[in-house]
PDB file of N, CA and C in Angstrom:
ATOM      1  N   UNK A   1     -12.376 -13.876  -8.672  1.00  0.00           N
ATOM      2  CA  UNK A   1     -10.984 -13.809  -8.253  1.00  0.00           C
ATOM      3  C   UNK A   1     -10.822 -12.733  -7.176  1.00  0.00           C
ATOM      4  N   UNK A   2     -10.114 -13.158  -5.743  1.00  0.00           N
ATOM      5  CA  UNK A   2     -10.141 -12.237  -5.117  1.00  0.00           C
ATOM      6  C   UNK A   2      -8.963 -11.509  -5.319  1.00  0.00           C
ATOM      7  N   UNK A   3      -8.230  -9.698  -5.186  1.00  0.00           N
ATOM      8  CA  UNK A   3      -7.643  -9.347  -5.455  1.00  0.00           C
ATOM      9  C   UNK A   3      -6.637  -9.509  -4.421  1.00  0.00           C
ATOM     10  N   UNK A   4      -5.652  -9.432  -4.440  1.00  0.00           N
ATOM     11  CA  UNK A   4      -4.582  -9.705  -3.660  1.00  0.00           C
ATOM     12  C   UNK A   4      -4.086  -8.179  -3.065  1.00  0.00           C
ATOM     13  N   UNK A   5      -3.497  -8.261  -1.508  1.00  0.00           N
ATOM     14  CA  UNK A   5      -3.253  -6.713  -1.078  1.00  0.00           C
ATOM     15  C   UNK A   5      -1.892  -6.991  -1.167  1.00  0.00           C
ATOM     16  N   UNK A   6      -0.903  -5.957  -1.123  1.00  0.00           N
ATOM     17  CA  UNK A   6       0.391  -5.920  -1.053  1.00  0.00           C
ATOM     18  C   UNK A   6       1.336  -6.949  -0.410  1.00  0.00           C
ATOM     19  N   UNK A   7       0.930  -7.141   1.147  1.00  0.00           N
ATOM     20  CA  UNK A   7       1.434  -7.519   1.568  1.00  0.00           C
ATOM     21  C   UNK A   7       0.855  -9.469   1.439  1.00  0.00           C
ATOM     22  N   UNK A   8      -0.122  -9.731   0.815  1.00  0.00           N
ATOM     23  CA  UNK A   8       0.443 -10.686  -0.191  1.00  0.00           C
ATOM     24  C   UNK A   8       1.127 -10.950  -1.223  1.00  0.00           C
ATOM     25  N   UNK A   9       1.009 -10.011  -1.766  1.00  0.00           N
ATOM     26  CA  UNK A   9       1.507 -10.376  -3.111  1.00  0.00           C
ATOM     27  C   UNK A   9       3.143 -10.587  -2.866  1.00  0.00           C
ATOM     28  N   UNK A  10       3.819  -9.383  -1.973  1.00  0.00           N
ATOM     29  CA  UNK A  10       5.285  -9.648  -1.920  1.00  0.00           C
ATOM     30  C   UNK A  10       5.463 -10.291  -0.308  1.00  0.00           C
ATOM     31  N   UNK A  11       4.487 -10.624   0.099  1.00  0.00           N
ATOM     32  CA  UNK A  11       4.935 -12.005   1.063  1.00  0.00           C
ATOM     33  C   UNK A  11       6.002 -10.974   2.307  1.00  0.00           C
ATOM     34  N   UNK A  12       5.374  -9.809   2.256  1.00  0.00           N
ATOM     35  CA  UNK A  12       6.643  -9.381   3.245  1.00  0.00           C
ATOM     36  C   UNK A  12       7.089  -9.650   4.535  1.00  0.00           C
ATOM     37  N   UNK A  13       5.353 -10.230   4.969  1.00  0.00           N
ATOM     38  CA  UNK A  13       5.121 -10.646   6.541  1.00  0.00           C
ATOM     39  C   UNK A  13       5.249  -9.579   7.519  1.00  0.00           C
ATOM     40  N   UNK A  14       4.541  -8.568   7.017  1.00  0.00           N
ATOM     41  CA  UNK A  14       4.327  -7.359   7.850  1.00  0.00           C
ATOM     42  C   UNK A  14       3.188  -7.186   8.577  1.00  0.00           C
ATOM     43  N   UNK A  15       2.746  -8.074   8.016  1.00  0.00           N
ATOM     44  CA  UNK A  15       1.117  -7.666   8.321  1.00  0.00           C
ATOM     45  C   UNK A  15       1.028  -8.732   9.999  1.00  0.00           C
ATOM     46  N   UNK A  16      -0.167  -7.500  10.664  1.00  0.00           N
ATOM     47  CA  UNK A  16      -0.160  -8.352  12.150  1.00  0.00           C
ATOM     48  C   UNK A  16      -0.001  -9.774  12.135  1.00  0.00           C
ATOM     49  N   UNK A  17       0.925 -10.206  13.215  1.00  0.00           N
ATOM     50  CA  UNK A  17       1.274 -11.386  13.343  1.00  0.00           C
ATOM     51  C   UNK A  17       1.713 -12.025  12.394  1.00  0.00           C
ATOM     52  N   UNK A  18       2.456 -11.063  11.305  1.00  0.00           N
ATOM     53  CA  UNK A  18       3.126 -11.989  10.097  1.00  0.00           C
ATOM     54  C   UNK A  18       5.097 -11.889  10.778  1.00  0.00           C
ATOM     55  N   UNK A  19       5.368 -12.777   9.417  1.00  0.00           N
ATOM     56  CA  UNK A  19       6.726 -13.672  10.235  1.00  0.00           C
ATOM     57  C   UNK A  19       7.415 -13.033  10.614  1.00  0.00           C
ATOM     58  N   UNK A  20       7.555 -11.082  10.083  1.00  0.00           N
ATOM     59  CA  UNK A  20       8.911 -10.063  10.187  1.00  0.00           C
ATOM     60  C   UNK A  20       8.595  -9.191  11.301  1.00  0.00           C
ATOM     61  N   UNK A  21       7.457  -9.199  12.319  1.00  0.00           N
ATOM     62  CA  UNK A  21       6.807  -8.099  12.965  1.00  0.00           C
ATOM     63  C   UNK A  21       8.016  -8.084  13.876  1.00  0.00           C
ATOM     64  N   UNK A  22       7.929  -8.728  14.146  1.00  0.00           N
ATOM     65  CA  UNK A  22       9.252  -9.234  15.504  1.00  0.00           C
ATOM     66  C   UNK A  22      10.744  -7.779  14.975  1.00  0.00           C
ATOM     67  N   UNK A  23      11.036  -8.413  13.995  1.00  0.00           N
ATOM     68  CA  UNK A  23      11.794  -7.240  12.967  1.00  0.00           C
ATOM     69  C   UNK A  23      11.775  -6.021  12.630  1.00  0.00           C
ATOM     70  N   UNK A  24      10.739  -5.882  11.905  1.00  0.00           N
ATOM     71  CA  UNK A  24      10.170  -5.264  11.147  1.00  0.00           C
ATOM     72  C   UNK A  24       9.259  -3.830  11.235  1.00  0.00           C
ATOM     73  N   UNK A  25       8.613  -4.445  12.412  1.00  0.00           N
ATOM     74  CA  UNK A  25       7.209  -4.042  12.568  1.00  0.00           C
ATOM     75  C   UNK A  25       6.369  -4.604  11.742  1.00  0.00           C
ATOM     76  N   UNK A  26       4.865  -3.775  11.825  1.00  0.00           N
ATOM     77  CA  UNK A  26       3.676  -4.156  11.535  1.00  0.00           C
ATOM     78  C   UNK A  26       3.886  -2.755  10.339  1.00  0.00           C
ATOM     79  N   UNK A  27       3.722  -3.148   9.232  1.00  0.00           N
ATOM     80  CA  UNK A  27       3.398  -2.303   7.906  1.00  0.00           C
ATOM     81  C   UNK A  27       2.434  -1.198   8.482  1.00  0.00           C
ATOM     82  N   UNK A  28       2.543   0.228   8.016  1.00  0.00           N
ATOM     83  CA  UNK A  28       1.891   0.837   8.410  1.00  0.00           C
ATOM     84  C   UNK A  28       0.186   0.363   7.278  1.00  0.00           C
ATOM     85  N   UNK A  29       0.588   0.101   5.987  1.00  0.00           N
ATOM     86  CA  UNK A  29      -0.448   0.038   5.082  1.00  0.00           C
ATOM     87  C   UNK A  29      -1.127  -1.563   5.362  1.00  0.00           C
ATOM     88  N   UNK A  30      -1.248  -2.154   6.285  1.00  0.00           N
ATOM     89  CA  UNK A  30      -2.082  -3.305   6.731  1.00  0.00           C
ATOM     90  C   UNK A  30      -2.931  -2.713   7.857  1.00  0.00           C
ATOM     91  N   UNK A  31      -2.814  -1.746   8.238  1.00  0.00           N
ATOM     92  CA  UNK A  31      -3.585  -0.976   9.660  1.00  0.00           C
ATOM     93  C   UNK A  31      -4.068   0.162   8.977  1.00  0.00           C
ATOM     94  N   UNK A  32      -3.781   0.512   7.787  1.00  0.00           N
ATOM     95  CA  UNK A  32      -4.679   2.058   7.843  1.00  0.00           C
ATOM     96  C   UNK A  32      -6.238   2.089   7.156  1.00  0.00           C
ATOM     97  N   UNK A  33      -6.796   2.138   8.477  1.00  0.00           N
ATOM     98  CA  UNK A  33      -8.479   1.593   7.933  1.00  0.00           C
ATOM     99  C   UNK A  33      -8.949   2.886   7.130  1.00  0.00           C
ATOM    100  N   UNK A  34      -8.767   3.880   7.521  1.00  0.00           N
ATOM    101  CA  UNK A  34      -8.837   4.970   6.115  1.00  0.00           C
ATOM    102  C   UNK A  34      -8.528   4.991   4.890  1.00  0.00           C
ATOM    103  N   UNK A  35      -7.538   3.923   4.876  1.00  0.00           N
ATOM    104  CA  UNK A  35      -8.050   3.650   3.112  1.00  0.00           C
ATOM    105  C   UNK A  35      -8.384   2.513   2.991  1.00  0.00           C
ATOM    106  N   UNK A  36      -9.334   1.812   3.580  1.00  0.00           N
ATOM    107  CA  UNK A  36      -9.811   0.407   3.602  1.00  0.00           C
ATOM    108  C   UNK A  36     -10.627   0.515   2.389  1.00  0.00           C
ATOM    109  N   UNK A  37     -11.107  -0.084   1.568  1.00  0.00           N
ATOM    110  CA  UNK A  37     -11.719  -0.168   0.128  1.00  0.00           C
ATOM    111  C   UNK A  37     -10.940   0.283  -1.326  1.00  0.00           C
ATOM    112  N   UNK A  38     -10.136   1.341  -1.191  1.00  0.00           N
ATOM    113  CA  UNK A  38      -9.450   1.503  -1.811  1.00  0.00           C
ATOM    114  C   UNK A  38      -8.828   1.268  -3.056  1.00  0.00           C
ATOM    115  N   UNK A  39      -9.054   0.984  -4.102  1.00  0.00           N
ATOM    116  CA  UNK A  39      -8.342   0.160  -5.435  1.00  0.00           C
ATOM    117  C   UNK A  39      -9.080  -1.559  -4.728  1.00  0.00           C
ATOM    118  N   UNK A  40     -10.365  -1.531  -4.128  1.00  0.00           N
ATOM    119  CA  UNK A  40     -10.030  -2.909  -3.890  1.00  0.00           C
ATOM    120  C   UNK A  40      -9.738  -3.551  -2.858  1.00  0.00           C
ATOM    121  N   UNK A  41      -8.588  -2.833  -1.906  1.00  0.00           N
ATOM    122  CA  UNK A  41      -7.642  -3.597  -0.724  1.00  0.00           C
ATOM    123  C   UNK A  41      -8.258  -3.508   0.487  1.00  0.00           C
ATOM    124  N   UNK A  42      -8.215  -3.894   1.183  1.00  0.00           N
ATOM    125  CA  UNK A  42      -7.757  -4.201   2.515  1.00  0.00           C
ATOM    126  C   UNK A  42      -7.231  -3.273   3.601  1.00  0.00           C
ATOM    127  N   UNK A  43      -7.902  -2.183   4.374  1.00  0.00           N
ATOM    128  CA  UNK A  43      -7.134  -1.247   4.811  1.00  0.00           C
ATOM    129  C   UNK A  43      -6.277  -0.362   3.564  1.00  0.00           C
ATOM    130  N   UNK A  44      -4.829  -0.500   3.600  1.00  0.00           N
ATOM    131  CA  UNK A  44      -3.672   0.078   2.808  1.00  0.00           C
ATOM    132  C   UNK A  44      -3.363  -0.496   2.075  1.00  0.00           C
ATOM    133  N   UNK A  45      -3.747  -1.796   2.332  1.00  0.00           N
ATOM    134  CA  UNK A  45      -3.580  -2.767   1.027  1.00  0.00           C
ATOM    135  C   UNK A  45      -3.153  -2.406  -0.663  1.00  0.00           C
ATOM    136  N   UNK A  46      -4.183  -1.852  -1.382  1.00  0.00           N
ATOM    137  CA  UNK A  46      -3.815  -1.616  -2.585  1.00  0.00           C
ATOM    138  C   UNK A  46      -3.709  -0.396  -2.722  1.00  0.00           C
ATOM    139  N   UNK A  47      -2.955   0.589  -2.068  1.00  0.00           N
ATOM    140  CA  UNK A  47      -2.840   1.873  -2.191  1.00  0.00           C
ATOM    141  C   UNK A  47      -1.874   2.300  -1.067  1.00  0.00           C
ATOM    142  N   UNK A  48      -0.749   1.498  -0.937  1.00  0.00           N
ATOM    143  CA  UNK A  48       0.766   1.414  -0.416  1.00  0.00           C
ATOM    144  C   UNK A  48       1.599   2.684  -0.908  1.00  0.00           C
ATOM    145  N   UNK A  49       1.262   2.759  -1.942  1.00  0.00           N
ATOM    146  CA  UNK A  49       2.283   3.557  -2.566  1.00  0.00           C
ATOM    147  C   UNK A  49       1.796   5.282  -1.469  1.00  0.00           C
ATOM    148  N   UNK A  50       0.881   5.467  -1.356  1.00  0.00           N
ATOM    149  CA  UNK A  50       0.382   6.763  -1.025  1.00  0.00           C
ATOM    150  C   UNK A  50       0.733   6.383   0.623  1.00  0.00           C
ATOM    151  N   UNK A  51       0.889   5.460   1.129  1.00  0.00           N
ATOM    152  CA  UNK A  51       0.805   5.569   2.704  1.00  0.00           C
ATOM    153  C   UNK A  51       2.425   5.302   3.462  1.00  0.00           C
ATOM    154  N   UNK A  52       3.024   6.267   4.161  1.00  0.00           N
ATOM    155  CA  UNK A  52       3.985   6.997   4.749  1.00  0.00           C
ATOM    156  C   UNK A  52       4.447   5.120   5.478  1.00  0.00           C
ATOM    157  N   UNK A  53       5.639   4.881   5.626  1.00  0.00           N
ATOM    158  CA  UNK A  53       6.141   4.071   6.562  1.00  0.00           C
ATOM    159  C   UNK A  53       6.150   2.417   5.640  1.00  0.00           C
ATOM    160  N   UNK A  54       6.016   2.268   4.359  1.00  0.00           N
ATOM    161  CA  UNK A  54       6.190   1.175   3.781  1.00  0.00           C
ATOM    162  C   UNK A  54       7.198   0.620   4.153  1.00  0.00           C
ATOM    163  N   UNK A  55       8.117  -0.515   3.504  1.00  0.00           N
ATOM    164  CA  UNK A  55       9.211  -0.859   3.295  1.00  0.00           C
ATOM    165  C   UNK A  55       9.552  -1.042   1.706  1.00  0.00           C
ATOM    166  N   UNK A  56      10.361  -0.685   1.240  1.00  0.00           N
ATOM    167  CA  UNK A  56      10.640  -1.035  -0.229  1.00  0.00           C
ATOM    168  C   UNK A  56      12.090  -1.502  -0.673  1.00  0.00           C
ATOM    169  N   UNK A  57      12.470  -2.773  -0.999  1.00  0.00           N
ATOM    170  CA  UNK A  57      13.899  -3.554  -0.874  1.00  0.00           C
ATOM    171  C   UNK A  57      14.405  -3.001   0.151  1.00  0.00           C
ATOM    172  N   UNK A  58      13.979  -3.336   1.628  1.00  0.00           N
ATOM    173  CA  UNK A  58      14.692  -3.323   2.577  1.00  0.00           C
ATOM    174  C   UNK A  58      14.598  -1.680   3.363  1.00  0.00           C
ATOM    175  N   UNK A  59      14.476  -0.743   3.170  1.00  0.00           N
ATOM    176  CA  UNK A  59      13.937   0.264   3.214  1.00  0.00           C
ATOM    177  C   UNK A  59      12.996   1.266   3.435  1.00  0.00           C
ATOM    178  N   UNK A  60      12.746   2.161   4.340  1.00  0.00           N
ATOM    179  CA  UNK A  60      11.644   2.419   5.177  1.00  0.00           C
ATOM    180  C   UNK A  60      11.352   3.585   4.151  1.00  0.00           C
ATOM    181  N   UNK A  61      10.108   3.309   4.006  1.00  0.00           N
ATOM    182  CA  UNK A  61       9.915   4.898   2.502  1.00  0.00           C
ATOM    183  C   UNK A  61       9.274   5.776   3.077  1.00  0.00           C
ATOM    184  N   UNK A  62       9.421   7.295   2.957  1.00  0.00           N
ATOM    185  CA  UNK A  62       8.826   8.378   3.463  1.00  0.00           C
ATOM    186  C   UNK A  62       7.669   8.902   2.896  1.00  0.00           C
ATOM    187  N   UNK A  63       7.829  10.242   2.678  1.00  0.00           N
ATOM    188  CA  UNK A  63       6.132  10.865   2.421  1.00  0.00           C
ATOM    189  C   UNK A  63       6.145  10.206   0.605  1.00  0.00           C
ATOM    190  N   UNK A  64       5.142  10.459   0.384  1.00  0.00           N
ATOM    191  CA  UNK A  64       4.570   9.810  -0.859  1.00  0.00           C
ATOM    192  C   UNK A  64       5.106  10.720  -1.955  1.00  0.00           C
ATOM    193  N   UNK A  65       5.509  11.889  -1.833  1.00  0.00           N
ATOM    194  CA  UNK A  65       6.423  12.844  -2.580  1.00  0.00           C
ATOM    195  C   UNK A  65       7.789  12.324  -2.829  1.00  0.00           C
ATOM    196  N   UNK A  66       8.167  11.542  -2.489  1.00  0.00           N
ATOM    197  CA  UNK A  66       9.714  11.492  -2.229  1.00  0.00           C
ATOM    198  C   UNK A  66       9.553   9.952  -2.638  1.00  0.00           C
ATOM    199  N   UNK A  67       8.605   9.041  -2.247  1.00  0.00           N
ATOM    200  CA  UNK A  67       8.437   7.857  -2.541  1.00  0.00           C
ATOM    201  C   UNK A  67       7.836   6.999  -4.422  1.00  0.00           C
ATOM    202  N   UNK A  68       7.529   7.860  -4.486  1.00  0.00           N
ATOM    203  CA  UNK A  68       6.585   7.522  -5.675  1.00  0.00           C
ATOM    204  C   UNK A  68       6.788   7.374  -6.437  1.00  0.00           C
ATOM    205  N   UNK A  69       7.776   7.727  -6.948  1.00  0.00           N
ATOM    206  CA  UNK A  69       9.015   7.458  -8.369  1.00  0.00           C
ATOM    207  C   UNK A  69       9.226   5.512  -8.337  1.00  0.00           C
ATOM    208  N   UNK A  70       9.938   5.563  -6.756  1.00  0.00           N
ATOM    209  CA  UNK A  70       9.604   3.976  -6.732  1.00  0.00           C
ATOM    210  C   UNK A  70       8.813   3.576  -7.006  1.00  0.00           C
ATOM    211  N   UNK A  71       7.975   3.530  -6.631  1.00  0.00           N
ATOM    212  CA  UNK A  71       6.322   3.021  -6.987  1.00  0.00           C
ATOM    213  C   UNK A  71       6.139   3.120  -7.771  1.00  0.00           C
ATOM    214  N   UNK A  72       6.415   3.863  -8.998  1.00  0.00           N
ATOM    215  CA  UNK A  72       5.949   3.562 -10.550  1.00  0.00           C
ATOM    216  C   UNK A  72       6.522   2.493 -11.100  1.00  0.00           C
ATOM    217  N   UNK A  73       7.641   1.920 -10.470  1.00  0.00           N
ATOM    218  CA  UNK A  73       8.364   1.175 -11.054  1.00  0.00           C
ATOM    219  C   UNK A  73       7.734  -0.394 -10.685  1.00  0.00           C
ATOM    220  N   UNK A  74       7.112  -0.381  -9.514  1.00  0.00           N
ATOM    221  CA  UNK A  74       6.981  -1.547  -8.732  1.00  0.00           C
ATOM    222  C   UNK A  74       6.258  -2.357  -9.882  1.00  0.00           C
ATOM    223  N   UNK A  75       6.378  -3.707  -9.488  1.00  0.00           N
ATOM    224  CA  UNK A  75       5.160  -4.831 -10.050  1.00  0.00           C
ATOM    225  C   UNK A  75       3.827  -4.758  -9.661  1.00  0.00           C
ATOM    226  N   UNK A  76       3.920  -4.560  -7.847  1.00  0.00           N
ATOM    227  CA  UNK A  76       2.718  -4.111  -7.456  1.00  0.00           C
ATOM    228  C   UNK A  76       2.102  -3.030  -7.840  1.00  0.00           C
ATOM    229  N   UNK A  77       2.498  -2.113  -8.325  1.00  0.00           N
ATOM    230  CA  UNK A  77       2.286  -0.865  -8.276  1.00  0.00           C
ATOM    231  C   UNK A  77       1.119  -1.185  -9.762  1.00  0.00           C
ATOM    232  N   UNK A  78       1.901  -1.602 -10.416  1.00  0.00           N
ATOM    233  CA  UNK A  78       1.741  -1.942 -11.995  1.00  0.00           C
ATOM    234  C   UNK A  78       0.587  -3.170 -11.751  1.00  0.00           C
ATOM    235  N   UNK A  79       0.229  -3.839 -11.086  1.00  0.00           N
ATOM    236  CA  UNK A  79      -0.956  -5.322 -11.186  1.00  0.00           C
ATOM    237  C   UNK A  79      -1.865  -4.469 -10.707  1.00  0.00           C
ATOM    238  N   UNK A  80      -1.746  -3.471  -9.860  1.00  0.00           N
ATOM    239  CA  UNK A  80      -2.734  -3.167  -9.249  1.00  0.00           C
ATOM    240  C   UNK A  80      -3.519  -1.505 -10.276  1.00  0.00           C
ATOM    241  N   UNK A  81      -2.698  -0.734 -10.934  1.00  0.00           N
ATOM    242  CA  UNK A  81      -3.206  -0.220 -11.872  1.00  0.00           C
ATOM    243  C   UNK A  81      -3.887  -0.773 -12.969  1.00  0.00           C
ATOM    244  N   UNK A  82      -3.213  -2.036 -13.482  1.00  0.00           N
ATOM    245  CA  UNK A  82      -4.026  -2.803 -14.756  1.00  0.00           C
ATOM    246  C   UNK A  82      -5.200  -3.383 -14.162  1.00  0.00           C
ATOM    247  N   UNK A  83      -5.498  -4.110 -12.847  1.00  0.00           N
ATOM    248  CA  UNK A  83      -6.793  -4.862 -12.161  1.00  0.00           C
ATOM    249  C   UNK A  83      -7.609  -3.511 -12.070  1.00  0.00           C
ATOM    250  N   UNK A  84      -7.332  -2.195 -11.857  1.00  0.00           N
ATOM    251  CA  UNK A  84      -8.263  -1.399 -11.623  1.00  0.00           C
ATOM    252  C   UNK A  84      -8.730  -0.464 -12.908  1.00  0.00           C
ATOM    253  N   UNK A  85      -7.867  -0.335 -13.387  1.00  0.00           N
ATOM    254  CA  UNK A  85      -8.344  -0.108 -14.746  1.00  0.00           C
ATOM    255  C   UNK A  85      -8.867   1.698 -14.733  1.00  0.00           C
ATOM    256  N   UNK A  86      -9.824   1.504 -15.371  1.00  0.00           N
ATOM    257  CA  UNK A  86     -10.623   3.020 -14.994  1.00  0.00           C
ATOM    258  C   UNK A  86     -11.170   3.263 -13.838  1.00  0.00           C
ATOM    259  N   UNK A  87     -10.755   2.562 -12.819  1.00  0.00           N
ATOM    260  CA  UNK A  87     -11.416   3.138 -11.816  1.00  0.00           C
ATOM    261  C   UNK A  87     -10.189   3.234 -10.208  1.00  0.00           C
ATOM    262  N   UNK A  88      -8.740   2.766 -11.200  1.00  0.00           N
ATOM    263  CA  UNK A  88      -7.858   2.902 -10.022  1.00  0.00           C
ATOM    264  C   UNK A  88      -7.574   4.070  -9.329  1.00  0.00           C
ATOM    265  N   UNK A  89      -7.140   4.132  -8.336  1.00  0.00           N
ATOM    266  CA  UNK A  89      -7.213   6.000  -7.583  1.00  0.00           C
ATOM    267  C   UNK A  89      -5.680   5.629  -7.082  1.00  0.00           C
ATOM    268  N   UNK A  90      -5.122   7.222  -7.726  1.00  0.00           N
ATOM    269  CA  UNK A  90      -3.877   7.694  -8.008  1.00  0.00           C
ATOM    270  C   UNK A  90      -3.512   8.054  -6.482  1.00  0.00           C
ATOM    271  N   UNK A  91      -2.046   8.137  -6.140  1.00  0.00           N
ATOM    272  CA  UNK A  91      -1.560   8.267  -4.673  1.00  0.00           C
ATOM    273  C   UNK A  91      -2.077  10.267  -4.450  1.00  0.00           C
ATOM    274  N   UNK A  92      -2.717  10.873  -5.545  1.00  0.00           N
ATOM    275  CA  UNK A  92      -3.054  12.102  -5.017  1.00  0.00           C
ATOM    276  C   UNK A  92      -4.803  12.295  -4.339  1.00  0.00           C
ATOM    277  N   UNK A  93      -5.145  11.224  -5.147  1.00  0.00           N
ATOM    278  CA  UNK A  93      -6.723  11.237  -4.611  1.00  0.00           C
ATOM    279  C   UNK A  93      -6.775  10.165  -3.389  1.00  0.00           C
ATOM    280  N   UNK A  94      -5.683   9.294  -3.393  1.00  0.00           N
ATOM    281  CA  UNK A  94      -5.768   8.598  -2.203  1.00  0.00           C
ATOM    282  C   UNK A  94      -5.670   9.022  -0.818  1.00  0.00           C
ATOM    283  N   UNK A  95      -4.595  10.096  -1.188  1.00  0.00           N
ATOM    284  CA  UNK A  95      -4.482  11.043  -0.193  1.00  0.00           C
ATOM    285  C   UNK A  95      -5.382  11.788   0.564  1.00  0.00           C
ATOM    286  N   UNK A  96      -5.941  11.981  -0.895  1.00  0.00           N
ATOM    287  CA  UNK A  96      -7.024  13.417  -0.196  1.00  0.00           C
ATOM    288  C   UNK A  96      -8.004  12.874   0.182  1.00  0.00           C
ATOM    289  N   UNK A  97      -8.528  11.419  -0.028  1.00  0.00           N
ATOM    290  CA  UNK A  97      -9.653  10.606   0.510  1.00  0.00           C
ATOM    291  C   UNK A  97      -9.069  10.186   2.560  1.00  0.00           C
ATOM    292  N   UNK A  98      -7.967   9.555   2.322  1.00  0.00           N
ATOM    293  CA  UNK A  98      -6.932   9.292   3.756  1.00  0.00           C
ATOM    294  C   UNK A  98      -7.123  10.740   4.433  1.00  0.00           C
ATOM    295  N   UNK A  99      -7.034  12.096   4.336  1.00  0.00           N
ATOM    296  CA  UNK A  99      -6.761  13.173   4.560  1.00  0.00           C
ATOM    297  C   UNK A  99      -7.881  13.579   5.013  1.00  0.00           C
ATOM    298  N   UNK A 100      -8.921  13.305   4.272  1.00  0.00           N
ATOM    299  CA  UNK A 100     -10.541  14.136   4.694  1.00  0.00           C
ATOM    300  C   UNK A 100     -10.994  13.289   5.682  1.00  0.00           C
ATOM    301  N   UNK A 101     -10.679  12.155   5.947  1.00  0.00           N
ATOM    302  CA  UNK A 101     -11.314  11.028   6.925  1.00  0.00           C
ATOM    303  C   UNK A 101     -10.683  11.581   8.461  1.00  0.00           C
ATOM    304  N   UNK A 102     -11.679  11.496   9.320  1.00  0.00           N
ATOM    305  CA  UNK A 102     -10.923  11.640  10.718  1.00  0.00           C
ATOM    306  C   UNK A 102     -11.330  10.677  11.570  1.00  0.00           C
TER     307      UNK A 102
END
Protein backbone atom coordinates (compact mmCIF):
# COMPACT_ATOMS: atom_id res chain seq x y z
CA UNK A 1 0.00 0.00 0.00
CA UNK A 2 1.40 3.17 -1.00
CA UNK A 3 1.09 5.91 1.66
CA UNK A 4 -0.73 8.83 0.70
CA UNK A 5 0.92 12.63 1.15
CA UNK A 6 -1.31 15.37 2.33
CA UNK A 7 -2.04 16.91 -0.43
CA UNK A 8 -3.75 13.75 -1.52
CA UNK A 9 -5.41 12.81 0.96
CA UNK A 10 -7.36 16.32 1.29
CA UNK A 11 -7.37 16.82 -2.49
CA UNK A 12 -6.35 20.46 -1.94
CA UNK A 13 -4.76 20.89 -5.42
CA UNK A 14 -1.83 22.67 -4.25
CA UNK A 15 0.54 20.73 -5.37
CA UNK A 16 2.47 21.91 -8.78
CA UNK A 17 0.11 22.17 -11.44
CA UNK A 18 -2.77 21.13 -9.21
CA UNK A 19 -6.34 22.78 -9.81
CA UNK A 20 -5.91 25.83 -6.92
CA UNK A 21 -2.24 27.05 -7.93
CA UNK A 22 -3.77 29.66 -10.06
CA UNK A 23 -5.43 30.68 -6.44
CA UNK A 24 -3.76 29.43 -4.10
CA UNK A 25 -0.36 28.93 -4.81
CA UNK A 26 1.81 25.95 -4.79
CA UNK A 27 1.76 24.42 -1.01
CA UNK A 28 4.85 25.18 0.51
CA UNK A 29 4.92 21.28 1.90
CA UNK A 30 4.81 19.69 -1.85
CA UNK A 31 8.31 21.55 -2.61
CA UNK A 32 10.19 21.13 0.55
CA UNK A 33 12.76 18.50 -0.52
CA UNK A 34 14.30 18.71 3.01
CA UNK A 35 11.88 16.80 4.38
CA UNK A 36 11.51 14.47 1.50
CA UNK A 37 11.34 10.85 3.23
CA UNK A 38 9.92 11.92 6.15
CA UNK A 39 7.03 9.83 8.01
CA UNK A 40 7.08 8.26 4.51
CA UNK A 41 6.07 11.42 2.23
CA UNK A 42 6.97 13.03 -0.50
CA UNK A 43 9.03 16.18 0.00
CA UNK A 44 6.50 17.82 2.95
CA UNK A 45 4.17 15.50 2.29
CA UNK A 46 3.70 13.68 5.59
CA UNK A 47 5.11 16.15 7.87
CA UNK A 48 2.83 19.36 6.95
CA UNK A 49 2.16 20.03 10.21
CA UNK A 50 5.94 21.19 10.96
CA UNK A 51 6.29 23.18 7.58
CA UNK A 52 5.50 27.15 7.68
CA UNK A 53 2.89 28.31 4.79
CA UNK A 54 0.20 25.32 4.79
CA UNK A 55 -3.37 26.06 4.30
CA UNK A 56 -5.79 24.77 6.93
CA UNK A 57 -9.86 25.34 6.26
CA UNK A 58 -9.08 28.06 4.12
CA UNK A 59 -6.24 29.60 5.98
CA UNK A 60 -2.61 30.28 5.64
CA UNK A 61 -0.89 28.67 8.91
CA UNK A 62 2.25 30.14 10.41
CA UNK A 63 5.28 28.90 12.36
CA UNK A 64 4.65 25.41 13.68
CA UNK A 65 4.39 26.96 17.30
CA UNK A 66 1.32 28.69 16.73
CA UNK A 67 0.07 26.01 14.24
CA UNK A 68 0.12 22.75 15.90
CA UNK A 69 -2.68 22.67 18.20
CA UNK A 70 -4.51 22.45 14.77
CA UNK A 71 -2.72 19.72 13.71
CA UNK A 72 -3.42 17.57 16.54
CA UNK A 73 -6.75 17.74 15.70
CA UNK A 74 -6.44 17.00 11.95
CA UNK A 75 -7.45 13.51 10.32
CA UNK A 76 -4.30 13.83 8.53
CA UNK A 77 -2.42 14.54 11.24
CA UNK A 78 -3.98 11.44 13.05
CA UNK A 79 -3.62 8.63 9.68
CA UNK A 80 -0.38 9.63 9.45
CA UNK A 81 0.70 9.08 13.24
CA UNK A 82 -1.20 5.62 13.37
CA UNK A 83 0.60 4.45 9.63
CA UNK A 84 3.85 5.41 11.34
CA UNK A 85 3.52 4.05 14.42
CA UNK A 86 6.90 3.86 16.32
CA UNK A 87 8.70 5.32 14.00
CA UNK A 88 6.58 8.61 13.21
CA UNK A 89 8.75 11.93 13.72
CA UNK A 90 7.10 14.62 15.77
CA UNK A 91 6.92 18.41 14.22
CA UNK A 92 10.09 18.99 16.81
CA UNK A 93 12.45 16.45 15.27
CA UNK A 94 11.11 17.32 11.93
CA UNK A 95 12.27 20.50 12.41
CA UNK A 96 15.50 19.93 13.57
CA UNK A 97 16.10 17.37 10.68
CA UNK A 98 14.51 20.50 7.97
CA UNK A 99 16.88 22.88 10.08
CA UNK A 100 20.27 20.94 9.96
CA UNK A 101 19.87 20.37 6.12
CA UNK A 102 21.30 23.21 3.92
Amino acid sequence: MRLQNCWEYKKCGREPDGHNTDELGVCPATVEEKADGINDGTNGGRACWAIVGTICKGTVQGTYALKILNCLKCDFYKKVLTEESWGFKSGDEILKIINSKT
